[in-house]
C-alpha atoms as a PDB file:
ATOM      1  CA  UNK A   1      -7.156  27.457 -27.236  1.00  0.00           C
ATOM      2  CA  UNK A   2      -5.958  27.136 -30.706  1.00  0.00           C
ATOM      3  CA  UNK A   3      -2.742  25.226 -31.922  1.00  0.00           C
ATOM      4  CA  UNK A   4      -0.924  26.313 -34.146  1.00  0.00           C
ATOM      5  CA  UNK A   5       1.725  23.894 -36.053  1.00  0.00           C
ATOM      6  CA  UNK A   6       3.862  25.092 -39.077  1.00  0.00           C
ATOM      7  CA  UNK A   7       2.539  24.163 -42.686  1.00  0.00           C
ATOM      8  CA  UNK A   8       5.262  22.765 -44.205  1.00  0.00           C
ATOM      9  CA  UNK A   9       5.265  23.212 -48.018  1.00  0.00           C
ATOM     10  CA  UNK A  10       4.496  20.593 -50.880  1.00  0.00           C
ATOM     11  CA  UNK A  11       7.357  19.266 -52.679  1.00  0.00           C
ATOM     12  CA  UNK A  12       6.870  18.492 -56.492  1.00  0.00           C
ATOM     13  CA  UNK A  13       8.507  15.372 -57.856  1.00  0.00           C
ATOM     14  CA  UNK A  14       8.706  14.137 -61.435  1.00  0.00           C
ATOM     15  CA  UNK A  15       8.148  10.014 -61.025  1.00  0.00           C
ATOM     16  CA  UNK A  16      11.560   9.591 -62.310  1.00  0.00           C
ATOM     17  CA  UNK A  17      13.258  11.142 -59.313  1.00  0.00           C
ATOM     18  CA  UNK A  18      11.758   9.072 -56.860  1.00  0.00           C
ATOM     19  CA  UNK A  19      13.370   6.415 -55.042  1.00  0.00           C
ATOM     20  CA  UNK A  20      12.413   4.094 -52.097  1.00  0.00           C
ATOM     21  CA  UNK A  21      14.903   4.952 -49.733  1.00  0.00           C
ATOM     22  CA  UNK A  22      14.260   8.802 -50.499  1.00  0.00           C
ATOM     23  CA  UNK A  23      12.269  10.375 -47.190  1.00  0.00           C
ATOM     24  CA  UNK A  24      10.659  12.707 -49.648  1.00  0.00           C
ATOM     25  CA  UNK A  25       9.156  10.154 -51.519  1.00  0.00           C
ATOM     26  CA  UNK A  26       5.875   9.668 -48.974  1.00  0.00           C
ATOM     27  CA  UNK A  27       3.468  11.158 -50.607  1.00  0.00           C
ATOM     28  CA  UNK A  28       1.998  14.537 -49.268  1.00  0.00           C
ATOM     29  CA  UNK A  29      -1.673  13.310 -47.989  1.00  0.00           C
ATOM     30  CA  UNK A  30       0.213  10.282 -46.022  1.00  0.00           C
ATOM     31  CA  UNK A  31       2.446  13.352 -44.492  1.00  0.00           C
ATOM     32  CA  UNK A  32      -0.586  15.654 -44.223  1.00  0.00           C
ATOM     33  CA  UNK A  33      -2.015  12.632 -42.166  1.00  0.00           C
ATOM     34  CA  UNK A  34       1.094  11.882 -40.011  1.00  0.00           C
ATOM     35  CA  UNK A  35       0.835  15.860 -39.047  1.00  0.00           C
ATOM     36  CA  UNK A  36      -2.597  15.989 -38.145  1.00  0.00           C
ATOM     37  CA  UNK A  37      -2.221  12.926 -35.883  1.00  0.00           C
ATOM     38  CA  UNK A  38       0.961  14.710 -34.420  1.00  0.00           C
ATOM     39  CA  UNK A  39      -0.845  17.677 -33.703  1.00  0.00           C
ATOM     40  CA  UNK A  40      -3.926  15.789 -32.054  1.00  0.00           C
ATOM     41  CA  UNK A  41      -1.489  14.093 -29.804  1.00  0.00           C
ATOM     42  CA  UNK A  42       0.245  17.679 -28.767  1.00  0.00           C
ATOM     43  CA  UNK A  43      -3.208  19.161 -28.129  1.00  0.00           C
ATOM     44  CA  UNK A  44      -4.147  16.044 -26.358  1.00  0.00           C
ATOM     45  CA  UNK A  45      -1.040  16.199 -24.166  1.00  0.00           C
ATOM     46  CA  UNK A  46      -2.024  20.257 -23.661  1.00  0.00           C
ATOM     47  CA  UNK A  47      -5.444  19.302 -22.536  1.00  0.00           C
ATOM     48  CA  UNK A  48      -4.318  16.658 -19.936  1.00  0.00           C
ATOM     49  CA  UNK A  49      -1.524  18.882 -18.750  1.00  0.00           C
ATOM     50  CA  UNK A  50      -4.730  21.333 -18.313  1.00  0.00           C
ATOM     51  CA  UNK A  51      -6.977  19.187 -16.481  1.00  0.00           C
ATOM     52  CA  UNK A  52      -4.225  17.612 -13.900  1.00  0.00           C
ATOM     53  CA  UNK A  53      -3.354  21.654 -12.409  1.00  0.00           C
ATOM     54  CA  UNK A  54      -7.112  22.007 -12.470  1.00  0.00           C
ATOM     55  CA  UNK A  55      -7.896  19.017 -10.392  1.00  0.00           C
ATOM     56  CA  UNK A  56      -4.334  19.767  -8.374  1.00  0.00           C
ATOM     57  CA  UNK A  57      -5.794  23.663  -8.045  1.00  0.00           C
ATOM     58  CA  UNK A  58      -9.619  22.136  -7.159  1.00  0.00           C
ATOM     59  CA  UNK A  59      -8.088  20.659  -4.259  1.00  0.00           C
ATOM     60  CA  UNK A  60      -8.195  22.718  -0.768  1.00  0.00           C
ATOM     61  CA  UNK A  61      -5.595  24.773   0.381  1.00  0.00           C
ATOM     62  CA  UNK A  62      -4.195  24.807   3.761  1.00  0.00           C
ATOM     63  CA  UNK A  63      -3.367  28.689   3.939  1.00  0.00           C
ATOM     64  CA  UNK A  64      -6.838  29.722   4.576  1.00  0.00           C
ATOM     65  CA  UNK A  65     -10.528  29.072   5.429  1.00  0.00           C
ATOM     66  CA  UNK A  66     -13.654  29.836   3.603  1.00  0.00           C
ATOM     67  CA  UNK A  67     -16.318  31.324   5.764  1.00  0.00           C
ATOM     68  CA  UNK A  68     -20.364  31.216   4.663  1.00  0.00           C
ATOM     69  CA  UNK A  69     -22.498  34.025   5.232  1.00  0.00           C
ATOM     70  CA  UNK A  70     -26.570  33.190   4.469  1.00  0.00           C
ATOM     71  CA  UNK A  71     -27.902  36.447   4.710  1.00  0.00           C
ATOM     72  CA  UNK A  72     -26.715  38.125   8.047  1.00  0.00           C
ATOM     73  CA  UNK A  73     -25.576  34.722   9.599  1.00  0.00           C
ATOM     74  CA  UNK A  74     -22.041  33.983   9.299  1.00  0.00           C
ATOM     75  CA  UNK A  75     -20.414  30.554   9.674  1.00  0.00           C
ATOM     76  CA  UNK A  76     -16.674  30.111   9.740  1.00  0.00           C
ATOM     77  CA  UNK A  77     -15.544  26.108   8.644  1.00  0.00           C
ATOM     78  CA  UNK A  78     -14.546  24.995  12.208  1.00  0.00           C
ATOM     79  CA  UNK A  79     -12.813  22.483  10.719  1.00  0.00           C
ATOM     80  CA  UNK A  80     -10.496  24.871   9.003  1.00  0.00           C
ATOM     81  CA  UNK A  81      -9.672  26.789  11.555  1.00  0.00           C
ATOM     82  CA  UNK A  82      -9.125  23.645  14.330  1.00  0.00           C
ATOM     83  CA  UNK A  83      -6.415  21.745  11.558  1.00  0.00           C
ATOM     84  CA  UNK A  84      -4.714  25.612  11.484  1.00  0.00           C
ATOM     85  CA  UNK A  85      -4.613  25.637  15.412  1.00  0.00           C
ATOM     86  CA  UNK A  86      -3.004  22.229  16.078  1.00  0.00           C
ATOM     87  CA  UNK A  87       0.136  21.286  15.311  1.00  0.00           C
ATOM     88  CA  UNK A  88       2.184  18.405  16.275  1.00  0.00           C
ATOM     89  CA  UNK A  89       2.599  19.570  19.711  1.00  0.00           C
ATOM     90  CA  UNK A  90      -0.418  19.722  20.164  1.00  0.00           C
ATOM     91  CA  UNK A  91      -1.067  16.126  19.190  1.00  0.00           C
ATOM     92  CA  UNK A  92       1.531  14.721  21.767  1.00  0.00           C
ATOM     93  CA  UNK A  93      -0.219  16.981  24.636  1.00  0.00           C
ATOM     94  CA  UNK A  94      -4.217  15.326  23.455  1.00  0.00           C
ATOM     95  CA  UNK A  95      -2.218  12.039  23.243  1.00  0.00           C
ATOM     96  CA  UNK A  96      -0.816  12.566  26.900  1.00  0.00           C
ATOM     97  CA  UNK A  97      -4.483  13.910  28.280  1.00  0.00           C
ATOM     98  CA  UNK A  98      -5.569  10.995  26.526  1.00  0.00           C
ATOM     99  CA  UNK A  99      -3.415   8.848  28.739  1.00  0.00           C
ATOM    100  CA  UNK A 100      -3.566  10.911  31.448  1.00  0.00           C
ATOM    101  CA  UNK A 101      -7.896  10.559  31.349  1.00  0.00           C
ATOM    102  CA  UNK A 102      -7.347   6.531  31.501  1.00  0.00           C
ATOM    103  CA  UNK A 103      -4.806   5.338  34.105  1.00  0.00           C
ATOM    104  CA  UNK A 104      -3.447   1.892  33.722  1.00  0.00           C
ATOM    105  CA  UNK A 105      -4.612  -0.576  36.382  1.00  0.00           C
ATOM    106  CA  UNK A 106      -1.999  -0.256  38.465  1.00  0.00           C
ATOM    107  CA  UNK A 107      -2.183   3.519  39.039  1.00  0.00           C
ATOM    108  CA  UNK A 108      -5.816   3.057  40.199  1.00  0.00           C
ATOM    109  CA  UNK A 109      -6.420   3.435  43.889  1.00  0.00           C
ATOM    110  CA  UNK A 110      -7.514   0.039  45.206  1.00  0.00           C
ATOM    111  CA  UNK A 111     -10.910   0.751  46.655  1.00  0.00           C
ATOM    112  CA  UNK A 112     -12.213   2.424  43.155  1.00  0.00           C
ATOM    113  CA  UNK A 113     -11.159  -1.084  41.821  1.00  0.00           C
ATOM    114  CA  UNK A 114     -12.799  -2.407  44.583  1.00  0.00           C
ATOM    115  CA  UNK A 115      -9.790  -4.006  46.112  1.00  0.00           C
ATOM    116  CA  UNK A 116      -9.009  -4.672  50.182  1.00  0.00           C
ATOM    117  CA  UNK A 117      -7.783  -1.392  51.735  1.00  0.00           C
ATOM    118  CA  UNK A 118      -6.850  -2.804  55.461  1.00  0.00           C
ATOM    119  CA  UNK A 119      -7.528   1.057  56.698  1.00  0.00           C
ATOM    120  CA  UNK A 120     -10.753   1.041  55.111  1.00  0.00           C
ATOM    121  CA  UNK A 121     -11.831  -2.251  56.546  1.00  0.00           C
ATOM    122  CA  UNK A 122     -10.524  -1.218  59.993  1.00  0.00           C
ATOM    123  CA  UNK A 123     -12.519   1.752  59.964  1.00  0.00           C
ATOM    124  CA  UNK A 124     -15.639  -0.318  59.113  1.00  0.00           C
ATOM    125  CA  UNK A 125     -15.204  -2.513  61.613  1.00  0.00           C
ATOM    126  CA  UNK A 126     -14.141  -0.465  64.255  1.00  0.00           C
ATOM    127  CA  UNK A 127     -13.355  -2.629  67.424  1.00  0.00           C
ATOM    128  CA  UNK A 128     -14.545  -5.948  66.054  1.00  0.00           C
ATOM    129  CA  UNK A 129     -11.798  -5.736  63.457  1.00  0.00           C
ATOM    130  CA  UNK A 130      -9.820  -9.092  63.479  1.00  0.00           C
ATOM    131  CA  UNK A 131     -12.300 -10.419  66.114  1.00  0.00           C
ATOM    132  CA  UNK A 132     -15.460 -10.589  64.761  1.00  0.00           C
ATOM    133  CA  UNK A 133     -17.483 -11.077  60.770  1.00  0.00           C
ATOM    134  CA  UNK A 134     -19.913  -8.424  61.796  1.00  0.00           C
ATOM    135  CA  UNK A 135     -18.783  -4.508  61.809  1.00  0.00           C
ATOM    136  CA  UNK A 136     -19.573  -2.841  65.387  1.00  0.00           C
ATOM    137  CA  UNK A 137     -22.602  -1.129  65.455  1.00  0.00           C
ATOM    138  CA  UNK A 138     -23.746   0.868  68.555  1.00  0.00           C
ATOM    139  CA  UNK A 139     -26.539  -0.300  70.689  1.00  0.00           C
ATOM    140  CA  UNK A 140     -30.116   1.167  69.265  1.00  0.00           C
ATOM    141  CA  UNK A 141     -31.716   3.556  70.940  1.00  0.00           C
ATOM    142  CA  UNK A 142     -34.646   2.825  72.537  1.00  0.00           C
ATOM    143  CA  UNK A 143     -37.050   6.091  73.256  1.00  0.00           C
ATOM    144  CA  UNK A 144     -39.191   5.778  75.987  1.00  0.00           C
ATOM    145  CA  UNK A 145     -42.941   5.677  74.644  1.00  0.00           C
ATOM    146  CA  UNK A 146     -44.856   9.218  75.547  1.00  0.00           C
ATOM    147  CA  UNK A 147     -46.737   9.454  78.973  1.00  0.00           C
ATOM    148  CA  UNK A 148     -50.668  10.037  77.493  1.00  0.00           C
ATOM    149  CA  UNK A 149     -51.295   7.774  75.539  1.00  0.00           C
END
């Protein structure tokens, strides 16, 4: 891309018409100078104008996914697509499931803390409950030995 800045003309002076206030006494190489630097500065400004919307358009887009196909496979970006399906609804529900998944302490039932449940204990005791240290068992069986042998 090519700038392209007026030339301005060359003014002729005789020496006698030149005065030290006068703006058109700078010589024409110092203004020559002064409008090449200008001109650098406008293309550099151009050229970093350019290169900030290229690295603002080399960042991703949210309106769409890529997908890769490698000869007859073809891969969507998961990733993609997941950020397009939630929303922040959907975060508030995973945070709730989240919650929901692991229960404060005191929404636990006691025995899966391992707690005293007095119906539990009753049941293993059964009749020696509040009575005895040792659960009732019933009496063993004893099988009489086989005649024969």
């Amino acid at each position: 891309m090519k700038l392209a800045l007026p030339v301005m003309p060359k003014k002729h002076h005789s020496k006698s018409s030149l005065n030290a206030l006068d703006c058109e006494t700078v010589p024409s190489s110092f203004s020559e100078v002064i409008m090449q630097r200008i001109s650098a500065l406008f293309a550099t400004l151009i050229l970093a104008s350019g290169v900030a919307n290229l690295a603002s358009a080399a960042e991703p887009t949210t309106g769409g996914c890529v997908d890769v196909t490698v000869g007859q496979f073809r891969t969507p970006d998961y990733k993609c697509l997941s950020q397009q399906m939630g929303s922040s609804q959907g975060d508030t529900a995973n945070r709730k499931n989240r919650e929901a998944m692991n229960p404060t302490v005191d929404k636990i039932a006691p025995n899966k803390l391992g707690l005293f449940n007095q119906s539990a204990t009753r049941n293993r005791m059964g009749s020696n409950f509040g009575t005895s240290v040792t659960p009732q068992r019933p009496a063993p069986v004893v099988l009489p030995g086989l005649p024969g042998r």
